[in-house]
N, C-alpha and C. Protein backbone atom coordinates (compact mmCIF):
# COMPACT_ATOMS: atom_id res chain seq x y z
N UNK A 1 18.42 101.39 169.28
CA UNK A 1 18.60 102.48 170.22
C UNK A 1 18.34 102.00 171.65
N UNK A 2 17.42 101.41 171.63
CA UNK A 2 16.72 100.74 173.22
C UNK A 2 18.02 99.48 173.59
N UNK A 3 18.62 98.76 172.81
CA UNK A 3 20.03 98.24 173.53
C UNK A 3 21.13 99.32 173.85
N UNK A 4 21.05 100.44 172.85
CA UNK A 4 22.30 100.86 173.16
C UNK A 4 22.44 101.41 174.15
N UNK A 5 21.03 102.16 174.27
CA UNK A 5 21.12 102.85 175.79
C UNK A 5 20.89 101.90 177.17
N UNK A 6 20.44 100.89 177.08
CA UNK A 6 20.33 99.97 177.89
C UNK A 6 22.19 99.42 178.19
N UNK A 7 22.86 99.07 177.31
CA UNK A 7 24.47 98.93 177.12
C UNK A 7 25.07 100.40 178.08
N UNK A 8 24.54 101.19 177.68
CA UNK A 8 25.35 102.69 178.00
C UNK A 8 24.90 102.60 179.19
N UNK A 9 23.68 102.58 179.52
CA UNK A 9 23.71 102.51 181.54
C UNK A 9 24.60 101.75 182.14
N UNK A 10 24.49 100.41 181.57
CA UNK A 10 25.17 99.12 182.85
C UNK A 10 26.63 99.88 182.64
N UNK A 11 27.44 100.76 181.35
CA UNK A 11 28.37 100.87 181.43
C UNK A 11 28.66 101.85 182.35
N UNK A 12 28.02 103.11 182.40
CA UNK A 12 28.09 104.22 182.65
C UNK A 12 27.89 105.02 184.29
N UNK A 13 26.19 103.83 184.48
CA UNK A 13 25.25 104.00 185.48
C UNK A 13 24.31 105.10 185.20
N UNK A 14 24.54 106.21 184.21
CA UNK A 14 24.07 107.18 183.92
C UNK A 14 22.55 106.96 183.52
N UNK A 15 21.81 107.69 184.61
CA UNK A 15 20.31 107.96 184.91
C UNK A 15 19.56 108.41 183.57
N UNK A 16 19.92 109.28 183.00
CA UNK A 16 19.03 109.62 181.59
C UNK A 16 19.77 108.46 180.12
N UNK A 17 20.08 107.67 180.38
CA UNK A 17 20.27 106.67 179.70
C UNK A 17 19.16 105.23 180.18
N UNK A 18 19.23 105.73 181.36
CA UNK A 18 18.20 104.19 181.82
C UNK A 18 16.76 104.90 181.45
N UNK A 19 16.47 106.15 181.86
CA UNK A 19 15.33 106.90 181.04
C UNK A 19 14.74 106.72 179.65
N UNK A 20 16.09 106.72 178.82
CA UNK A 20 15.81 106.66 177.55
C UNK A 20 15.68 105.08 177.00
N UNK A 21 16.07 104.25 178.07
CA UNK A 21 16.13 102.82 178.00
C UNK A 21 14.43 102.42 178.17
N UNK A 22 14.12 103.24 179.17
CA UNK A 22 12.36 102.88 179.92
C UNK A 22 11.15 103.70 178.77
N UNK A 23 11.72 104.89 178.16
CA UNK A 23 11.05 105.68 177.57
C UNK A 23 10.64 104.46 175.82
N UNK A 24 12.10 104.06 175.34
CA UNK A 24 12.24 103.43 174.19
C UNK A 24 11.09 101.87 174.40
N UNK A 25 11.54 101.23 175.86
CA UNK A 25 10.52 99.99 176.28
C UNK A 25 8.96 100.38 175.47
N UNK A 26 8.81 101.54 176.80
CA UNK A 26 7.21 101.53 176.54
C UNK A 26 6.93 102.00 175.33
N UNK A 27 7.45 102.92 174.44
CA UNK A 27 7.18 103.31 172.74
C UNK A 27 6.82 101.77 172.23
N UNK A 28 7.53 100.61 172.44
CA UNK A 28 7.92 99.86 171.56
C UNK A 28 6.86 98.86 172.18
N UNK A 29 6.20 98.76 173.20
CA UNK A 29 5.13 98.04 173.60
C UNK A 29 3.91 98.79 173.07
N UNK A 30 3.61 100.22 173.64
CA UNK A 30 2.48 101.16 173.00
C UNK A 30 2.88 100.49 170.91
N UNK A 31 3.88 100.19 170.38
CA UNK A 31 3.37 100.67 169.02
C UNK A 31 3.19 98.73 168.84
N UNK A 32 3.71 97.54 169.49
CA UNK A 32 2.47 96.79 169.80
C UNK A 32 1.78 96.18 169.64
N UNK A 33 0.66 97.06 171.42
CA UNK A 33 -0.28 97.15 170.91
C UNK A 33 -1.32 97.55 170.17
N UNK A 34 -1.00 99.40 169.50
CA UNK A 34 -1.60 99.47 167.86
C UNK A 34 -1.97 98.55 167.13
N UNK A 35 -0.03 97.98 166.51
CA UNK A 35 -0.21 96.90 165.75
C UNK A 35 -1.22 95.73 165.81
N UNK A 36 -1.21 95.53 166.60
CA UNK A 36 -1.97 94.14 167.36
C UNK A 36 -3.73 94.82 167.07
N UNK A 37 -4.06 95.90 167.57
CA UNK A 37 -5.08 96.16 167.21
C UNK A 37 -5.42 96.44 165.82
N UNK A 38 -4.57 96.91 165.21
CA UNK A 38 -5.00 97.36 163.38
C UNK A 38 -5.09 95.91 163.20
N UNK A 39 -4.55 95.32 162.86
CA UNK A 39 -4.63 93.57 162.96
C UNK A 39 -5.88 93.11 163.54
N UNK A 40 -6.27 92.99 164.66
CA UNK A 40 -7.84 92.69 164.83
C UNK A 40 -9.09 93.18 164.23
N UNK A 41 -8.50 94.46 163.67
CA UNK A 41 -9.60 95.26 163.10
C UNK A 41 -9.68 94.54 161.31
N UNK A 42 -8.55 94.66 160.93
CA UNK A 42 -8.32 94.27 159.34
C UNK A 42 -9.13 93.20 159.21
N UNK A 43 -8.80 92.03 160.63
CA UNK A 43 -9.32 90.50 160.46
C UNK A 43 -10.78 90.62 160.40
N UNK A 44 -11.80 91.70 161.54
CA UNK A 44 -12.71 91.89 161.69
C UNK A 44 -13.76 91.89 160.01
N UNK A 45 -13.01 93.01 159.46
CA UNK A 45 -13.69 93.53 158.45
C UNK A 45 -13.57 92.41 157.10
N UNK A 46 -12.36 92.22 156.93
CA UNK A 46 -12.35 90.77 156.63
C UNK A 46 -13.72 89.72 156.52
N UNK A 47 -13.38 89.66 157.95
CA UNK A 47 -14.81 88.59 158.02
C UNK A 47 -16.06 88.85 157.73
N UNK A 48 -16.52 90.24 157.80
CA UNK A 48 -17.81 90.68 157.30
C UNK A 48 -17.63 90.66 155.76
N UNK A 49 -16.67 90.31 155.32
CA UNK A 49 -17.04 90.77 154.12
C UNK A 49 -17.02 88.98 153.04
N UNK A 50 -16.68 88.33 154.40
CA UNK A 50 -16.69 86.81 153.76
C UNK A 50 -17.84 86.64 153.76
N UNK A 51 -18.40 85.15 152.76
CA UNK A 51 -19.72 85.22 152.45
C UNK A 51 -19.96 83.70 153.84
């Protein structure tokens, strides 16, 4: 979705396409860094639980 609407601006120029281009970016950085954090956490607990 984040190319297509990124594709549909340069074609179009249309403003709520570059929106949905900037909106889709940051979703997809915010989910990440989640990821990235559930991952530090998993490793964390992990390690407490190594002997």
């Amino acid at each position: 979705m984040r190319d297509f609407s990124w594709k549909y601006f340069t074609l179009t120029g249309d403003v709520d396409a570059f929106l949905l281009y900037k909106e889709m970016d940051q979703l997809s950085a915010a989910g990440s860094a989640e990821s990235q954090a559930e991952l530090d956490a998993a490793v964390e607990a992990a390690e407490e639980l190594a002997p």
